[in-house]
C-alpha atoms as a PDB file:
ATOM      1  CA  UNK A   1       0.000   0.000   0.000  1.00  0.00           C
ATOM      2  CA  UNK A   2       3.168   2.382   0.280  1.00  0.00           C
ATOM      3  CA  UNK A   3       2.528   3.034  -3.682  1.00  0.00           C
ATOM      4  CA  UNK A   4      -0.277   4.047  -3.533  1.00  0.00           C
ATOM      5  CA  UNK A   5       0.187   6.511  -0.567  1.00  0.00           C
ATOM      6  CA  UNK A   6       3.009   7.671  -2.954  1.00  0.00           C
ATOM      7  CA  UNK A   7       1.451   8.118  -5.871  1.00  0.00           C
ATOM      8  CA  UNK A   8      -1.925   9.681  -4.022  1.00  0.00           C
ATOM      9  CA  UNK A   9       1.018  12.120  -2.375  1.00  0.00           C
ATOM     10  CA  UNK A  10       1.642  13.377  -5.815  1.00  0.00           C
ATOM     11  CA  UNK A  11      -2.270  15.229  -5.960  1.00  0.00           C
ATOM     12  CA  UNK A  12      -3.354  18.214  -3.481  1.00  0.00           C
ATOM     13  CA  UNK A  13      -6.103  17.486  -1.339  1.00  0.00           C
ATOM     14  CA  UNK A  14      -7.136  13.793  -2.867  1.00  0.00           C
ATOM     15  CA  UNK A  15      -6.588  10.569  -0.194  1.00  0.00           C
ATOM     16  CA  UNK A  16      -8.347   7.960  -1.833  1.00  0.00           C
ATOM     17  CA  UNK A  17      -8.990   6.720  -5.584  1.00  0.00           C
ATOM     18  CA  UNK A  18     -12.429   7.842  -5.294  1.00  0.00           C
ATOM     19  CA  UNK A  19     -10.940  11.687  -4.811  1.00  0.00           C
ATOM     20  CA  UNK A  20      -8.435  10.997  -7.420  1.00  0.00           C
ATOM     21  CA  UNK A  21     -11.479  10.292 -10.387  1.00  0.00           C
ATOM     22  CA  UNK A  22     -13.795  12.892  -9.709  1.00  0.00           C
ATOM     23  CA  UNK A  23     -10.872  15.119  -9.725  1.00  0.00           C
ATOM     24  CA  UNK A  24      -9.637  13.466 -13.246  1.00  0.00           C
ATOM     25  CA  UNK A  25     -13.305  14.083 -14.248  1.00  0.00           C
ATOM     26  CA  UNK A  26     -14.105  17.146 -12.626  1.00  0.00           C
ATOM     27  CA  UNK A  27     -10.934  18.354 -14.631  1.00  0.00           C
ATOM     28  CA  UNK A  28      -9.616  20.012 -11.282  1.00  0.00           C
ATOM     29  CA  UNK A  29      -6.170  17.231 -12.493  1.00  0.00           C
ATOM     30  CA  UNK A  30      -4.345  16.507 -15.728  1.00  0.00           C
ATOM     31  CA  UNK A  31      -6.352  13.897 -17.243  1.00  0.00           C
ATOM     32  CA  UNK A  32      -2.669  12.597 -17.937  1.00  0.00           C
ATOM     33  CA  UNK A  33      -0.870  10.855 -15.902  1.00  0.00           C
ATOM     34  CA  UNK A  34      -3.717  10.841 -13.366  1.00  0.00           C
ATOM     35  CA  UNK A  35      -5.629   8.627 -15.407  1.00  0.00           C
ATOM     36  CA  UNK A  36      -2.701   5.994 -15.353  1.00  0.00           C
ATOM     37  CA  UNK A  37      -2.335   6.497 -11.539  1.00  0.00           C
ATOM     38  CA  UNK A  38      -5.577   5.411 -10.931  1.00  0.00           C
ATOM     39  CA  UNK A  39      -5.519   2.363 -13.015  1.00  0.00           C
ATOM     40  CA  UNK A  40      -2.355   1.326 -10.836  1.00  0.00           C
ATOM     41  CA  UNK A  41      -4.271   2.469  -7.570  1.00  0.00           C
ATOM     42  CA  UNK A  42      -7.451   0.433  -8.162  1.00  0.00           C
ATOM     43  CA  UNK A  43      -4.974  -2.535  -9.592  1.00  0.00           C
ATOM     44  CA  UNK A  44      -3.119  -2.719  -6.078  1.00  0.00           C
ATOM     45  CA  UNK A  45      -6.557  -1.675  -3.935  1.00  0.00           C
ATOM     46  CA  UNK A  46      -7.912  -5.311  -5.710  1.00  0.00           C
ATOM     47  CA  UNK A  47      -4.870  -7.421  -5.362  1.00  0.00           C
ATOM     48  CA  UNK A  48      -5.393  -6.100  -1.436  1.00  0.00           C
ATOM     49  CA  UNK A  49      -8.969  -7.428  -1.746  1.00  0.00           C
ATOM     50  CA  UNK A  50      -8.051 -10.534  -3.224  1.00  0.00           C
ATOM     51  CA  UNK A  51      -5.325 -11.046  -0.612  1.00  0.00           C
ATOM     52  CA  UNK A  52      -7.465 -10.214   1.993  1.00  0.00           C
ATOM     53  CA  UNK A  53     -10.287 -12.768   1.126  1.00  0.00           C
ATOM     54  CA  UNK A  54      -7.442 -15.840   0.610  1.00  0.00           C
ATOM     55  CA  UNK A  55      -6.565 -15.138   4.297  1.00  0.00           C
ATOM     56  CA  UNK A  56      -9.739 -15.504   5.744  1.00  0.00           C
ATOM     57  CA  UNK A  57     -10.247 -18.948   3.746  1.00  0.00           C
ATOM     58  CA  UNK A  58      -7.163 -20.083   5.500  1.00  0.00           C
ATOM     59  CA  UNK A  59      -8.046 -19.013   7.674  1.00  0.00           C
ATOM     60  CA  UNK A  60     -11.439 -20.146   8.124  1.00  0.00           C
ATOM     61  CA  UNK A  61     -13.232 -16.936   8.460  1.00  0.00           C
ATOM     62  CA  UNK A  62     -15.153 -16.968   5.609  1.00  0.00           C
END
């Protein structure tokens, strides 16, 4: 998750990938590279969910 606090550290004001595309679409941020950051954001935000659910099979939590 340290990449995408670093690449969220890049834009004023925006914390989450939610911010970061009504900002892209709101035009208050260049369309480009923001556009690209988000794809990598919401990439590593569903690798965390994936992750995430695999433990709690292991675990047996699910």
């Amino acid at each position: 998750m340290a990449e995408k606090f670093e690449i969220l550290s890049r834009y004023r004001n925006i914390s989450s990938s939610k911010e970061l595309e009504e900002a892209i679409k709101n035009d208050r941020v260049a369309k480009h590279p923001s556009w690209e950051d988000l794809i990598v954001i919401e990439n590593l935000e569903e690798k965390v969910k994936r992750l995430l659910r695999a433990g709690s099979i292991l675990n047996g939590t699910v």
